[in-house]
PDBML (XML) file of the C-alpha atoms, coordinates in Angstrom:
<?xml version="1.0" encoding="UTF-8" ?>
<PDBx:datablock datablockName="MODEL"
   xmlns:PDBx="http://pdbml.pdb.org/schema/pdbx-v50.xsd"
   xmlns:xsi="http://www.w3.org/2001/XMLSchema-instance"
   xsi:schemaLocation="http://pdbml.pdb.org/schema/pdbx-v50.xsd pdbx-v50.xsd">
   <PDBx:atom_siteCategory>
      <PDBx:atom_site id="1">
         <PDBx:B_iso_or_equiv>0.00</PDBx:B_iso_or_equiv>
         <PDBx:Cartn_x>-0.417</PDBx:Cartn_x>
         <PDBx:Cartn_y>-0.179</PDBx:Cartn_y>
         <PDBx:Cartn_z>30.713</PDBx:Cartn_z>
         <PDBx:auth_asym_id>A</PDBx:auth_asym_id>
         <PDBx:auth_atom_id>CA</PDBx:auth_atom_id>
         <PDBx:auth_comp_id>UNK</PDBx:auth_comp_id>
         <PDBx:auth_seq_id>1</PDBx:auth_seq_id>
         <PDBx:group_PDB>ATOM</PDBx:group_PDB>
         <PDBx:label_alt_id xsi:nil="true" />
         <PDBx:label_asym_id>A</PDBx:label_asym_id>
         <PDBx:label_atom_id>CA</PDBx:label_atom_id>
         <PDBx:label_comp_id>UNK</PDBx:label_comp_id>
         <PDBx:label_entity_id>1</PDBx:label_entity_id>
         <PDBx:label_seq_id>1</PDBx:label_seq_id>
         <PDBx:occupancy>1.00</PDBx:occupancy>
         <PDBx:pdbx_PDB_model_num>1</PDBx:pdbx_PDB_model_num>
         <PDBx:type_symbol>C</PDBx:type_symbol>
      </PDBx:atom_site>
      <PDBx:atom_site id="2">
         <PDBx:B_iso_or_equiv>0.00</PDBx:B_iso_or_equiv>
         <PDBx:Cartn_x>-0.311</PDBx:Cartn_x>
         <PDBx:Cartn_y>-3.527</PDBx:Cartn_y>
         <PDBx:Cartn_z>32.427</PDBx:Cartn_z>
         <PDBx:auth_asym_id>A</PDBx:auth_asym_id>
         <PDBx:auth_atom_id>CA</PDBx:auth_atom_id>
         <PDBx:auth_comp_id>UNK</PDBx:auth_comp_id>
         <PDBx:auth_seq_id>2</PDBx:auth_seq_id>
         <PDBx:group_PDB>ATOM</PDBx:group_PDB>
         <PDBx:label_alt_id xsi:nil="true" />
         <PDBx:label_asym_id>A</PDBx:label_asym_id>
         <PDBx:label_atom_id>CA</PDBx:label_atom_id>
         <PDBx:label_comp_id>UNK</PDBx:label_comp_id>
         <PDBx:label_entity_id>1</PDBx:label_entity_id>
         <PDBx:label_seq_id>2</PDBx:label_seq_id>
         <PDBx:occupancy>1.00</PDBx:occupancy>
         <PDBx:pdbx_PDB_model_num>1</PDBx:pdbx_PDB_model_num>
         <PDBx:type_symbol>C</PDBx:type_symbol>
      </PDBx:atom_site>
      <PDBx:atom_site id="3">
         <PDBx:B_iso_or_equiv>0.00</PDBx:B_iso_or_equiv>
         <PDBx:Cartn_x>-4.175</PDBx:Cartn_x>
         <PDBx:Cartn_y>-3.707</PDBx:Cartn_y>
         <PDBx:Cartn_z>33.222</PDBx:Cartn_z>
         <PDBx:auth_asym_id>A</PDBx:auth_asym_id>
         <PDBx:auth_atom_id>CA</PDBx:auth_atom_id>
         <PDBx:auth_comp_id>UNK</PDBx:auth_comp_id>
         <PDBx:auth_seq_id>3</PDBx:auth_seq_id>
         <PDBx:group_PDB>ATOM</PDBx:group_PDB>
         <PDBx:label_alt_id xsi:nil="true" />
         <PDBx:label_asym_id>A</PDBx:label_asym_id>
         <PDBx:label_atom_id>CA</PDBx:label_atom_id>
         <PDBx:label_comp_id>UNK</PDBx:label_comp_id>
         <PDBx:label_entity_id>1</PDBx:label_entity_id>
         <PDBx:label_seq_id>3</PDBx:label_seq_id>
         <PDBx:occupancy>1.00</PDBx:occupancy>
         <PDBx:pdbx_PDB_model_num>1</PDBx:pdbx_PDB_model_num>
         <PDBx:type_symbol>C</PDBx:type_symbol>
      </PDBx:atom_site>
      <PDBx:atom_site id="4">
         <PDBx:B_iso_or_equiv>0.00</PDBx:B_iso_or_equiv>
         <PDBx:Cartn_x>-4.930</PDBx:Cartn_x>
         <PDBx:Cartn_y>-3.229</PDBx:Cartn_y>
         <PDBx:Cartn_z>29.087</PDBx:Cartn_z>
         <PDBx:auth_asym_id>A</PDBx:auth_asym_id>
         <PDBx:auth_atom_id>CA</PDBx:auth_atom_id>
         <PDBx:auth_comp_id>UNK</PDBx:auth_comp_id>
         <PDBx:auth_seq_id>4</PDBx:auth_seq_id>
         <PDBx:group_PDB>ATOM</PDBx:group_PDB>
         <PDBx:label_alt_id xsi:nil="true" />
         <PDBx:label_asym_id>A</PDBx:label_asym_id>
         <PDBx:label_atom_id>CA</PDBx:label_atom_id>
         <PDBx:label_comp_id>UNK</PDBx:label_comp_id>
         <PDBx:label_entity_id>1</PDBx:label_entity_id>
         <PDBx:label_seq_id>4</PDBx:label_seq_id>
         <PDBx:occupancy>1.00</PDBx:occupancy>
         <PDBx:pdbx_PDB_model_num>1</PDBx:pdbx_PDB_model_num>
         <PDBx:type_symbol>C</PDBx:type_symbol>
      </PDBx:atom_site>
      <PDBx:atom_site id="5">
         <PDBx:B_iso_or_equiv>0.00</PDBx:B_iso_or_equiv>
         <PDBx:Cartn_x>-1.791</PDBx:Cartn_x>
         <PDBx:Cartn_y>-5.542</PDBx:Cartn_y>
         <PDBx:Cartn_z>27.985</PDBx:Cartn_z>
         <PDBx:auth_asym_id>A</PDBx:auth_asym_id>
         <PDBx:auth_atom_id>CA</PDBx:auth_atom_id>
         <PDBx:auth_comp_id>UNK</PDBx:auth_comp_id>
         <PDBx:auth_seq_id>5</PDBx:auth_seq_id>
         <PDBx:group_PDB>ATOM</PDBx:group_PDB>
         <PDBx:label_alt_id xsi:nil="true" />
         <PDBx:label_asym_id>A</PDBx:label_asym_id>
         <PDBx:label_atom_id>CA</PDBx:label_atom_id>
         <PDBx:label_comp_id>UNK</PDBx:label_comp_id>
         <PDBx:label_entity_id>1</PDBx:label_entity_id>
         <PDBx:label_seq_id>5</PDBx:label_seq_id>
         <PDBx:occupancy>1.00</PDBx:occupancy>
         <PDBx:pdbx_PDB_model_num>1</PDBx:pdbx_PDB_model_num>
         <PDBx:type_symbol>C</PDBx:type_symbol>
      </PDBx:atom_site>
      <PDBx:atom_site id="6">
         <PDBx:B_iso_or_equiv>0.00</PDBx:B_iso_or_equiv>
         <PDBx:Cartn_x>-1.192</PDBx:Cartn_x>
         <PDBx:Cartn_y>-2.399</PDBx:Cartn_y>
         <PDBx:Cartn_z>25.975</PDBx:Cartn_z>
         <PDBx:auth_asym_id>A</PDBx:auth_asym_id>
         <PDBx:auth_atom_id>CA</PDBx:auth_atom_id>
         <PDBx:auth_comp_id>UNK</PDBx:auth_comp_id>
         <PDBx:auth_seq_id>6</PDBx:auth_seq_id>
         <PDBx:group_PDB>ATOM</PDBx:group_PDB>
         <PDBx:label_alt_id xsi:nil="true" />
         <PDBx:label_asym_id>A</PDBx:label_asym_id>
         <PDBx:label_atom_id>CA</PDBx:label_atom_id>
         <PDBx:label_comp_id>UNK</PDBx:label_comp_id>
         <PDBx:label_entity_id>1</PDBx:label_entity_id>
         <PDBx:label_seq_id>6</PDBx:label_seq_id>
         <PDBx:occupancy>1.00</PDBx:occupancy>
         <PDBx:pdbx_PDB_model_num>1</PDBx:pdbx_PDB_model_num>
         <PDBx:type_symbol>C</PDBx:type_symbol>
      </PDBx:atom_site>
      <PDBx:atom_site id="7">
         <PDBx:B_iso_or_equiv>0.00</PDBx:B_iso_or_equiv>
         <PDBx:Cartn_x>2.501</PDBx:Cartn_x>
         <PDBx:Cartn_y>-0.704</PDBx:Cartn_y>
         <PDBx:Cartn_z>25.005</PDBx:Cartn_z>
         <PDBx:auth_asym_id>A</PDBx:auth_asym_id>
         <PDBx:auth_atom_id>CA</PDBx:auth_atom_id>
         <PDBx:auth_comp_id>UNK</PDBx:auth_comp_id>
         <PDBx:auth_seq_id>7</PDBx:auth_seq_id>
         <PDBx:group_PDB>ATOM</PDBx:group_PDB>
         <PDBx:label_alt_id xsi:nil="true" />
         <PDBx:label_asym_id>A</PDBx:label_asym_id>
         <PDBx:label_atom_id>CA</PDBx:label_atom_id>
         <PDBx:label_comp_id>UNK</PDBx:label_comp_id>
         <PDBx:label_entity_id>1</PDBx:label_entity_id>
         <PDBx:label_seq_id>7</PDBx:label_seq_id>
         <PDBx:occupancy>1.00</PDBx:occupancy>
         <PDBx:pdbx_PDB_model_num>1</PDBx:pdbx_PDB_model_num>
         <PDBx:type_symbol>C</PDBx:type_symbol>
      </PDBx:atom_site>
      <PDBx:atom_site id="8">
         <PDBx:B_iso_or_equiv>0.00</PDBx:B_iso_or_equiv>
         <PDBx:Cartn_x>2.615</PDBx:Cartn_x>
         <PDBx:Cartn_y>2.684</PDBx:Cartn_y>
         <PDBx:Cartn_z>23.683</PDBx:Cartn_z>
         <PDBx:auth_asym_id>A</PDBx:auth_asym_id>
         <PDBx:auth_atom_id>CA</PDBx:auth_atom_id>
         <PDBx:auth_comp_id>UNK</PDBx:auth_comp_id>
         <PDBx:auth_seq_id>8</PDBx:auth_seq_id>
         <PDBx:group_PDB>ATOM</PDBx:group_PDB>
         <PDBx:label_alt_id xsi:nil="true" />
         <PDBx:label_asym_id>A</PDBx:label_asym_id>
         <PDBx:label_atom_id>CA</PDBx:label_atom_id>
         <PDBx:label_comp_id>UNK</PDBx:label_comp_id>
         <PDBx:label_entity_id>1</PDBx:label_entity_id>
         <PDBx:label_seq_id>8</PDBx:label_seq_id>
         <PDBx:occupancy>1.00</PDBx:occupancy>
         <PDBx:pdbx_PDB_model_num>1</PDBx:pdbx_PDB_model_num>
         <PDBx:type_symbol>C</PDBx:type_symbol>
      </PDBx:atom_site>
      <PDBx:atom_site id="9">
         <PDBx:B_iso_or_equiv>0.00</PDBx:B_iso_or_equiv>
         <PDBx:Cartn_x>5.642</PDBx:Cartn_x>
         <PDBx:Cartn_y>4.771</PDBx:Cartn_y>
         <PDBx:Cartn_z>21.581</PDBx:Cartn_z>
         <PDBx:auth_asym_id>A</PDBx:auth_asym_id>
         <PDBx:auth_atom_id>CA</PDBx:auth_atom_id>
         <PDBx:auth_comp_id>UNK</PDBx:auth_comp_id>
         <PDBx:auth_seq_id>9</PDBx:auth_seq_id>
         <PDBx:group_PDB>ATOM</PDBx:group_PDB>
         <PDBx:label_alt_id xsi:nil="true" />
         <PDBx:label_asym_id>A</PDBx:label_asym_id>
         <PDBx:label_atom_id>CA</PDBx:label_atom_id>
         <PDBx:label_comp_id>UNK</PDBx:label_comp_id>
         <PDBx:label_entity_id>1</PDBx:label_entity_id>
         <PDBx:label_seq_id>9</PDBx:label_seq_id>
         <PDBx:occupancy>1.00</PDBx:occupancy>
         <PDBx:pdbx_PDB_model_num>1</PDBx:pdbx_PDB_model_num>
         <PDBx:type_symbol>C</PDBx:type_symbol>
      </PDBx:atom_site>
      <PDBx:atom_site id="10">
         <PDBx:B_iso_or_equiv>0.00</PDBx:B_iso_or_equiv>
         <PDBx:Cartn_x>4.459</PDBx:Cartn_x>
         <PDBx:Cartn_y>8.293</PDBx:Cartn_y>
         <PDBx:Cartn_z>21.416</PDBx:Cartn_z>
         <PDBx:auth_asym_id>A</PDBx:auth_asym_id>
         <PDBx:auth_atom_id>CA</PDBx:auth_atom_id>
         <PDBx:auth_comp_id>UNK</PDBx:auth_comp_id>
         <PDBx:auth_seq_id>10</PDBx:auth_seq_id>
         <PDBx:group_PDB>ATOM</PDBx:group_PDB>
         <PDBx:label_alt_id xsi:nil="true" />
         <PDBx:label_asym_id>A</PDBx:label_asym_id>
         <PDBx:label_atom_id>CA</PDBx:label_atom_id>
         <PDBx:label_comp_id>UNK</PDBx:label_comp_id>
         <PDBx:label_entity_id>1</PDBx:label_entity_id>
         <PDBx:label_seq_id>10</PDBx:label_seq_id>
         <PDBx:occupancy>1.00</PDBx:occupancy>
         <PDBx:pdbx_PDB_model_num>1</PDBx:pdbx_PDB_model_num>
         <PDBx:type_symbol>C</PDBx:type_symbol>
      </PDBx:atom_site>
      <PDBx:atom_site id="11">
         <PDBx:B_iso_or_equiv>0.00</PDBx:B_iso_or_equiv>
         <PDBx:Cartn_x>6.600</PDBx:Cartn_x>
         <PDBx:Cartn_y>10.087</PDBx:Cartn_y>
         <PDBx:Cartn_z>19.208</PDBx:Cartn_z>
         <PDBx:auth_asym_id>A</PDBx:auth_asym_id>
         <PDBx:auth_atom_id>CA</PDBx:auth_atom_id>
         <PDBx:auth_comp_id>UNK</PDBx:auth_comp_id>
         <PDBx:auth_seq_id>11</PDBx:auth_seq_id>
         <PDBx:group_PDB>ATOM</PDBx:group_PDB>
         <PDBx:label_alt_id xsi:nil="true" />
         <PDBx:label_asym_id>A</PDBx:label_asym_id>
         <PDBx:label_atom_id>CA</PDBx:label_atom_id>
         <PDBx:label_comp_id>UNK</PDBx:label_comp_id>
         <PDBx:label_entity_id>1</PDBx:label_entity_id>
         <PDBx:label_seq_id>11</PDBx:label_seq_id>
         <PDBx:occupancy>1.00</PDBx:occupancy>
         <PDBx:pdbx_PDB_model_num>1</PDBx:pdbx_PDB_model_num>
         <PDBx:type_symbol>C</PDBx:type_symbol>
      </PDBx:atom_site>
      <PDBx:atom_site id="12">
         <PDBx:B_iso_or_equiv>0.00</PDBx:B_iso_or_equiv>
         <PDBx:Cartn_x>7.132</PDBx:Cartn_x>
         <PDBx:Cartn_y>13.645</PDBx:Cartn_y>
         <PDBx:Cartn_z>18.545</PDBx:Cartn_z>
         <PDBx:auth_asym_id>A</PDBx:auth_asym_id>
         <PDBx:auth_atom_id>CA</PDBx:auth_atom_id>
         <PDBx:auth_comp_id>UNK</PDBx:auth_comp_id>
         <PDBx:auth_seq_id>12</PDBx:auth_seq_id>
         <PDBx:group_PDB>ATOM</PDBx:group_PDB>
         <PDBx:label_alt_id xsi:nil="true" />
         <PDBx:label_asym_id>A</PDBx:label_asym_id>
         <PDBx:label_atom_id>CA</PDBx:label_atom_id>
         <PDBx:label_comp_id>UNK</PDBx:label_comp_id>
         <PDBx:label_entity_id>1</PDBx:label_entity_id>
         <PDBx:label_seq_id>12</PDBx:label_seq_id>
         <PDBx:occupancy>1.00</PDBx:occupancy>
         <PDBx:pdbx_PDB_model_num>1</PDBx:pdbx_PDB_model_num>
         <PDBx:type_symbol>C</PDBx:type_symbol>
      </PDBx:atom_site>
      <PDBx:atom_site id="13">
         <PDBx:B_iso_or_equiv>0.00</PDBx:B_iso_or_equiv>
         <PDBx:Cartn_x>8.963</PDBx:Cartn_x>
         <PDBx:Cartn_y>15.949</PDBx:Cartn_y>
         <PDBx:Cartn_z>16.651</PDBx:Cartn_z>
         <PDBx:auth_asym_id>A</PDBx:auth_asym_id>
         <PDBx:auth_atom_id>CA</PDBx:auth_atom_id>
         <PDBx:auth_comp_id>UNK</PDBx:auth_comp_id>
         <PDBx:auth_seq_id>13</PDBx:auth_seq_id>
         <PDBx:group_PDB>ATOM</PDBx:group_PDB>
         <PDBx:label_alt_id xsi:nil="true" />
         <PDBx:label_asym_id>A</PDBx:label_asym_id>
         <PDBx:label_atom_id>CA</PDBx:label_atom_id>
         <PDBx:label_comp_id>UNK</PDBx:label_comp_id>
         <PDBx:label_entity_id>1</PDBx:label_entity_id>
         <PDBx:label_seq_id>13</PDBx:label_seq_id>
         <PDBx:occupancy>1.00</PDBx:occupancy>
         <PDBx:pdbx_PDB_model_num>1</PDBx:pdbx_PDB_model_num>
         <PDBx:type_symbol>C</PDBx:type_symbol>
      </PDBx:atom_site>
      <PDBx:atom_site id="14">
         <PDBx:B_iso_or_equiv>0.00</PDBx:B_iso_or_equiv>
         <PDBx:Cartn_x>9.018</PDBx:Cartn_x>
         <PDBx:Cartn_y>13.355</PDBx:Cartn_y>
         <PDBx:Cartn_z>14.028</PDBx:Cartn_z>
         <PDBx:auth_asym_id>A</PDBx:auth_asym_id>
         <PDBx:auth_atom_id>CA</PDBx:auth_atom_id>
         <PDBx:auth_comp_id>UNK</PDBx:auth_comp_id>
         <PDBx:auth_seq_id>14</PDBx:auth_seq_id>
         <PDBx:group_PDB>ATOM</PDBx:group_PDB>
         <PDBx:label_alt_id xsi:nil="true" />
         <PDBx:label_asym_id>A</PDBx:label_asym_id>
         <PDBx:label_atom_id>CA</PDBx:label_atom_id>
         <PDBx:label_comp_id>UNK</PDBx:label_comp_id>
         <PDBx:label_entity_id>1</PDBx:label_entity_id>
         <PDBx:label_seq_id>14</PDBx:label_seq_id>
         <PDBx:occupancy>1.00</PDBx:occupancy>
         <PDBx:pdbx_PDB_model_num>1</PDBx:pdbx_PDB_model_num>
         <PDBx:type_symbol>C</PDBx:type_symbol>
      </PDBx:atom_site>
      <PDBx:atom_site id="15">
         <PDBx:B_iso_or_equiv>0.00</PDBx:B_iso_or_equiv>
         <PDBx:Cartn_x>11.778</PDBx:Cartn_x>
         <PDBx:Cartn_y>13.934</PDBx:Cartn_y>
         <PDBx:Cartn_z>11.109</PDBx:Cartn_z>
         <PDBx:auth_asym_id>A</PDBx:auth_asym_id>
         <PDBx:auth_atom_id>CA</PDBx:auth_atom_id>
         <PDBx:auth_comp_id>UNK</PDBx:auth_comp_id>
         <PDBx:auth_seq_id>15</PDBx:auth_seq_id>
         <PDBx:group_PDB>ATOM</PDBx:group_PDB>
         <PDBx:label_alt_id xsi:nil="true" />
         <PDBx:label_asym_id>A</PDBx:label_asym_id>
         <PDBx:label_atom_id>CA</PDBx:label_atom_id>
         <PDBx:label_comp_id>UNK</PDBx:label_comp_id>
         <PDBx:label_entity_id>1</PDBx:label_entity_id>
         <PDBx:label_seq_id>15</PDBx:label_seq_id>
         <PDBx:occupancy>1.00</PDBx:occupancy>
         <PDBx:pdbx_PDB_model_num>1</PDBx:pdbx_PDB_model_num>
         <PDBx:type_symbol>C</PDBx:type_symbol>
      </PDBx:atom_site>
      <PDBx:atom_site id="16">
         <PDBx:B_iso_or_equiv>0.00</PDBx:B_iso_or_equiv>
         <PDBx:Cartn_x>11.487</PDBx:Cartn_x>
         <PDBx:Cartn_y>12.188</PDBx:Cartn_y>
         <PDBx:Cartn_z>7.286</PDBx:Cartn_z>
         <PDBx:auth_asym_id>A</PDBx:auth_asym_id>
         <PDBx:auth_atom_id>CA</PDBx:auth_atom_id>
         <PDBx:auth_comp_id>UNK</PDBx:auth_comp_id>
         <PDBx:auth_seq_id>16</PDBx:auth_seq_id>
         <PDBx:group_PDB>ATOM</PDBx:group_PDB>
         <PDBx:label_alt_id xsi:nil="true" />
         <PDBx:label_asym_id>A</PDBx:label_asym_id>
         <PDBx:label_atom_id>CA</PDBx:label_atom_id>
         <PDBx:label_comp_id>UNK</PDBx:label_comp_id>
         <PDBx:label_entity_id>1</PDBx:label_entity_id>
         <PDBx:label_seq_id>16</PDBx:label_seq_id>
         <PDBx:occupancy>1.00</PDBx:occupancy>
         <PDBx:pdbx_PDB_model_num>1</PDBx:pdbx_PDB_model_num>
         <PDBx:type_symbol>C</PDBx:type_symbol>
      </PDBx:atom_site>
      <PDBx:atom_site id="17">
         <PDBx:B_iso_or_equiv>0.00</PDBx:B_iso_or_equiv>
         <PDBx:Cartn_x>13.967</PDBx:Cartn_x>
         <PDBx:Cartn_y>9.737</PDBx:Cartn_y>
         <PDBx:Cartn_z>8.693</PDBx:Cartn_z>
         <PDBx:auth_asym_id>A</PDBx:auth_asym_id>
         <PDBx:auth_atom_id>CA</PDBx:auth_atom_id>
         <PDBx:auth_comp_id>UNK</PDBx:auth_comp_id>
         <PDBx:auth_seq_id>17</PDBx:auth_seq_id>
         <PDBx:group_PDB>ATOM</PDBx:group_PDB>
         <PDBx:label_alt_id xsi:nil="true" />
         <PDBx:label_asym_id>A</PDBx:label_asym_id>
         <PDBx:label_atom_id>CA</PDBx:label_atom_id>
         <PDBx:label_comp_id>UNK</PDBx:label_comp_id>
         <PDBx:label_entity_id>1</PDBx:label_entity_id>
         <PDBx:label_seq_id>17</PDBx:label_seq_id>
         <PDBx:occupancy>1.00</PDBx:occupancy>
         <PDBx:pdbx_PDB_model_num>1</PDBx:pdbx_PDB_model_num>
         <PDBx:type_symbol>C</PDBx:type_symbol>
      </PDBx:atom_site>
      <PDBx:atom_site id="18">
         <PDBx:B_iso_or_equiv>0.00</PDBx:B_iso_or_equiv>
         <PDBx:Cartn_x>11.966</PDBx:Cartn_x>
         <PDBx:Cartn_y>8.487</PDBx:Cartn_y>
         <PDBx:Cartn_z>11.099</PDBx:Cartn_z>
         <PDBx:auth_asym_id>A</PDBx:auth_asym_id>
         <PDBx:auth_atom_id>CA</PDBx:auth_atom_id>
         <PDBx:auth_comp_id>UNK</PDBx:auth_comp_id>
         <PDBx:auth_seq_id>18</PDBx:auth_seq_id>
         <PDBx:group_PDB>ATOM</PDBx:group_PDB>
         <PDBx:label_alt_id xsi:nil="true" />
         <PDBx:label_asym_id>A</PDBx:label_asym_id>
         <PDBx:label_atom_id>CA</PDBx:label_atom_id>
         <PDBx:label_comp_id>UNK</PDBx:label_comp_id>
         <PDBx:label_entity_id>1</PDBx:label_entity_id>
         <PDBx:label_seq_id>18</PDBx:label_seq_id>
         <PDBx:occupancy>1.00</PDBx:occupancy>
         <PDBx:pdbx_PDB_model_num>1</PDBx:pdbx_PDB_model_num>
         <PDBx:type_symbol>C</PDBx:type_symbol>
      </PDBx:atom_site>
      <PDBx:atom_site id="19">
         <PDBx:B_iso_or_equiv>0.00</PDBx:B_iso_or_equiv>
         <PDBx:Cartn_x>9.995</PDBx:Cartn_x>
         <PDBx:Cartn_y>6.676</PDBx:Cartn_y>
         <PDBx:Cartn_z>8.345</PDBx:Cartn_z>
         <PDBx:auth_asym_id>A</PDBx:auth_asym_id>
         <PDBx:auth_atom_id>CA</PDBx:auth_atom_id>
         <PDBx:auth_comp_id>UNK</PDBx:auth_comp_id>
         <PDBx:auth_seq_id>19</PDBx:auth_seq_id>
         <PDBx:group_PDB>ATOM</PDBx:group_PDB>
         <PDBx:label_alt_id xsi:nil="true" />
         <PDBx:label_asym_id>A</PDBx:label_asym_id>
         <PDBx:label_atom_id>CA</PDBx:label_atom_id>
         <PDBx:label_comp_id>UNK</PDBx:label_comp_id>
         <PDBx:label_entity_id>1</PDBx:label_entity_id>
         <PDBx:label_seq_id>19</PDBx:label_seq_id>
         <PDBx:occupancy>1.00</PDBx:occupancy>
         <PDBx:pdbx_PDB_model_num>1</PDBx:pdbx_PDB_model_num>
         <PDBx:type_symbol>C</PDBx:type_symbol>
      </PDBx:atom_site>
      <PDBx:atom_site id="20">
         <PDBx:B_iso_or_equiv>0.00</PDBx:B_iso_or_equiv>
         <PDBx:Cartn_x>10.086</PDBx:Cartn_x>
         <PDBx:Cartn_y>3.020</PDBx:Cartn_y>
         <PDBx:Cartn_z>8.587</PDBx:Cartn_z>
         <PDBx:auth_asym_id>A</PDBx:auth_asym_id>
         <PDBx:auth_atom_id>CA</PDBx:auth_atom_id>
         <PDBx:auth_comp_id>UNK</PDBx:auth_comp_id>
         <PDBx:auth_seq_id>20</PDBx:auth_seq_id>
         <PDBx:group_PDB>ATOM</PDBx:group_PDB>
         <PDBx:label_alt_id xsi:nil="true" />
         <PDBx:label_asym_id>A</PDBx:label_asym_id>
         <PDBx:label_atom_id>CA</PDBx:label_atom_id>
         <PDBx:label_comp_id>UNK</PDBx:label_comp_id>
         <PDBx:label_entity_id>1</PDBx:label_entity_id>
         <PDBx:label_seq_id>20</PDBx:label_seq_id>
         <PDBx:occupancy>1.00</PDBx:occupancy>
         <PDBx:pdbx_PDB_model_num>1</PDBx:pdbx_PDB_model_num>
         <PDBx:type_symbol>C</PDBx:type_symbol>
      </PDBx:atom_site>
      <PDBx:atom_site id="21">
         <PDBx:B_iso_or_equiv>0.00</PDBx:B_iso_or_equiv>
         <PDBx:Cartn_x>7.628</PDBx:Cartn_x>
         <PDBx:Cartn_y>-0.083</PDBx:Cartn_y>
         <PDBx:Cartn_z>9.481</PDBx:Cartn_z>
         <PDBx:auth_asym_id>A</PDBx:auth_asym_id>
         <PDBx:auth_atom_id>CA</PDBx:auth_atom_id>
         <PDBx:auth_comp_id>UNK</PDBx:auth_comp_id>
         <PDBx:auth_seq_id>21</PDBx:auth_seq_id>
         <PDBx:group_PDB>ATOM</PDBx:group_PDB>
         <PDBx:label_alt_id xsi:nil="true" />
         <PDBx:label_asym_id>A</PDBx:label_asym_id>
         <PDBx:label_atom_id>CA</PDBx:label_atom_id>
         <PDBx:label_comp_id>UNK</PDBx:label_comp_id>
         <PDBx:label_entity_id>1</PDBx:label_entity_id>
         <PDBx:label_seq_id>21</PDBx:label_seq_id>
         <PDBx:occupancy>1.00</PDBx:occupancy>
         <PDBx:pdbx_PDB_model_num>1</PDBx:pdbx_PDB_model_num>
         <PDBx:type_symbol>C</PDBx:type_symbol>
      </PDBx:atom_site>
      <PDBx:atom_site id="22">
         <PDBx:B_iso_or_equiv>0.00</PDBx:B_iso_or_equiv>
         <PDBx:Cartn_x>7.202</PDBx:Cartn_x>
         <PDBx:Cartn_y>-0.338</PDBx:Cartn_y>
         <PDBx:Cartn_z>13.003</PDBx:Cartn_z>
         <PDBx:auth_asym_id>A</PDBx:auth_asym_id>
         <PDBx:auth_atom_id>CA</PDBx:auth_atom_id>
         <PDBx:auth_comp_id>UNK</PDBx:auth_comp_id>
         <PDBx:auth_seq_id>22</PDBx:auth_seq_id>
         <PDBx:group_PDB>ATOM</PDBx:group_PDB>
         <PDBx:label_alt_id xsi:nil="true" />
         <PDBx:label_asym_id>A</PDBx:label_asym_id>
         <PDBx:label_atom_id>CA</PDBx:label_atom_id>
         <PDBx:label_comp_id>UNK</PDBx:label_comp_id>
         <PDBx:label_entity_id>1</PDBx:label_entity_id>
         <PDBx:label_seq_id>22</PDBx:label_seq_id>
         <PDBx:occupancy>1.00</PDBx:occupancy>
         <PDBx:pdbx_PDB_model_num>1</PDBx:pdbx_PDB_model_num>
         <PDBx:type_symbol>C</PDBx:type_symbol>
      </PDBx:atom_site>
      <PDBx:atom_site id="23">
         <PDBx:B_iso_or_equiv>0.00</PDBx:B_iso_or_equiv>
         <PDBx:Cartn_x>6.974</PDBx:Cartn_x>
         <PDBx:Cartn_y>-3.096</PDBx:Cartn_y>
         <PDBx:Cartn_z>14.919</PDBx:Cartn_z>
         <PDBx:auth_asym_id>A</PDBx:auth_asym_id>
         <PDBx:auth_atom_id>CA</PDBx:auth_atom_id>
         <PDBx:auth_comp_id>UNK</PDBx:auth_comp_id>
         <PDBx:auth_seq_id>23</PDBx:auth_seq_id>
         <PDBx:group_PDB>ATOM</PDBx:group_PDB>
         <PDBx:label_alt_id xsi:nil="true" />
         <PDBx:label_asym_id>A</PDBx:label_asym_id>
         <PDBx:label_atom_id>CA</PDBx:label_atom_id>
         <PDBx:label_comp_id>UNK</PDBx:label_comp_id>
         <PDBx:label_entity_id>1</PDBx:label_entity_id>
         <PDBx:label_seq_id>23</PDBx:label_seq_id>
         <PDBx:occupancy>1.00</PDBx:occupancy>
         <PDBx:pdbx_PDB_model_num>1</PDBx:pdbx_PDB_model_num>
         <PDBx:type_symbol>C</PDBx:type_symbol>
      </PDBx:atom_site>
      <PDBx:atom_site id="24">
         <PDBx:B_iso_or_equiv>0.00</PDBx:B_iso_or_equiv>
         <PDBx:Cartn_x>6.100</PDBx:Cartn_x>
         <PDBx:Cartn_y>-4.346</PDBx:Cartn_y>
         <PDBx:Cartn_z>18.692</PDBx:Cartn_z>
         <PDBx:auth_asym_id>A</PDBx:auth_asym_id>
         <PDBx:auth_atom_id>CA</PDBx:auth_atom_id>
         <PDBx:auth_comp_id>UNK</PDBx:auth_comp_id>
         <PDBx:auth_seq_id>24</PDBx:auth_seq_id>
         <PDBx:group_PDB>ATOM</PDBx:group_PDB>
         <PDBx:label_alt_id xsi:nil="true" />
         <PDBx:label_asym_id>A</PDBx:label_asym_id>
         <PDBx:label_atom_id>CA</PDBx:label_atom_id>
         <PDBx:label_comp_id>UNK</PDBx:label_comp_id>
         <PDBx:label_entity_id>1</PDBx:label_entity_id>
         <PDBx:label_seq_id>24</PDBx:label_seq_id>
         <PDBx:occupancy>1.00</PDBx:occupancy>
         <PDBx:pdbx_PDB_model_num>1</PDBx:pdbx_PDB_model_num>
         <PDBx:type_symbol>C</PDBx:type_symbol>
      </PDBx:atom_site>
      <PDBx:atom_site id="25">
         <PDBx:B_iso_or_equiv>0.00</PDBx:B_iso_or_equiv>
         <PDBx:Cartn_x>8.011</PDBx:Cartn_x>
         <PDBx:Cartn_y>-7.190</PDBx:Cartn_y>
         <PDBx:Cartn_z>20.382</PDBx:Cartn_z>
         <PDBx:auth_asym_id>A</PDBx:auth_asym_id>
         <PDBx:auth_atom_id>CA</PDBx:auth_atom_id>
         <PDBx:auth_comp_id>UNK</PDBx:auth_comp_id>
         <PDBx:auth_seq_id>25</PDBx:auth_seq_id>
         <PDBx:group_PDB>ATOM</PDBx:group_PDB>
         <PDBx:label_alt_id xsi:nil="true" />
         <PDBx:label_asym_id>A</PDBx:label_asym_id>
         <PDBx:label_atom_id>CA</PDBx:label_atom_id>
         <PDBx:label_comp_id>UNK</PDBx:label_comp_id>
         <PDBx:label_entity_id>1</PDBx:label_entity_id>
         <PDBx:label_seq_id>25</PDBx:label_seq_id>
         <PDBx:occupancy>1.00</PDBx:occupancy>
         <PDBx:pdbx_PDB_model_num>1</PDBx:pdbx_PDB_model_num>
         <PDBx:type_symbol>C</PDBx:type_symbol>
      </PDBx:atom_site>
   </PDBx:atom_siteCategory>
</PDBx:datablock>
């Protein structure tokens, strides 16, 4: 959303290795 200088991941049907740190760039 360019007018909130905001990114988004929505994630679903999340499985155990999905697990990690995240991280924007």
């Amino acid at each position: 959303d360019n007018a909130k200088n905001t990114a988004y991941l929505q994630m679903n049907s999340l499985k155990p290795e999905d697990t990690a740190v995240y991280y924007c760039n």
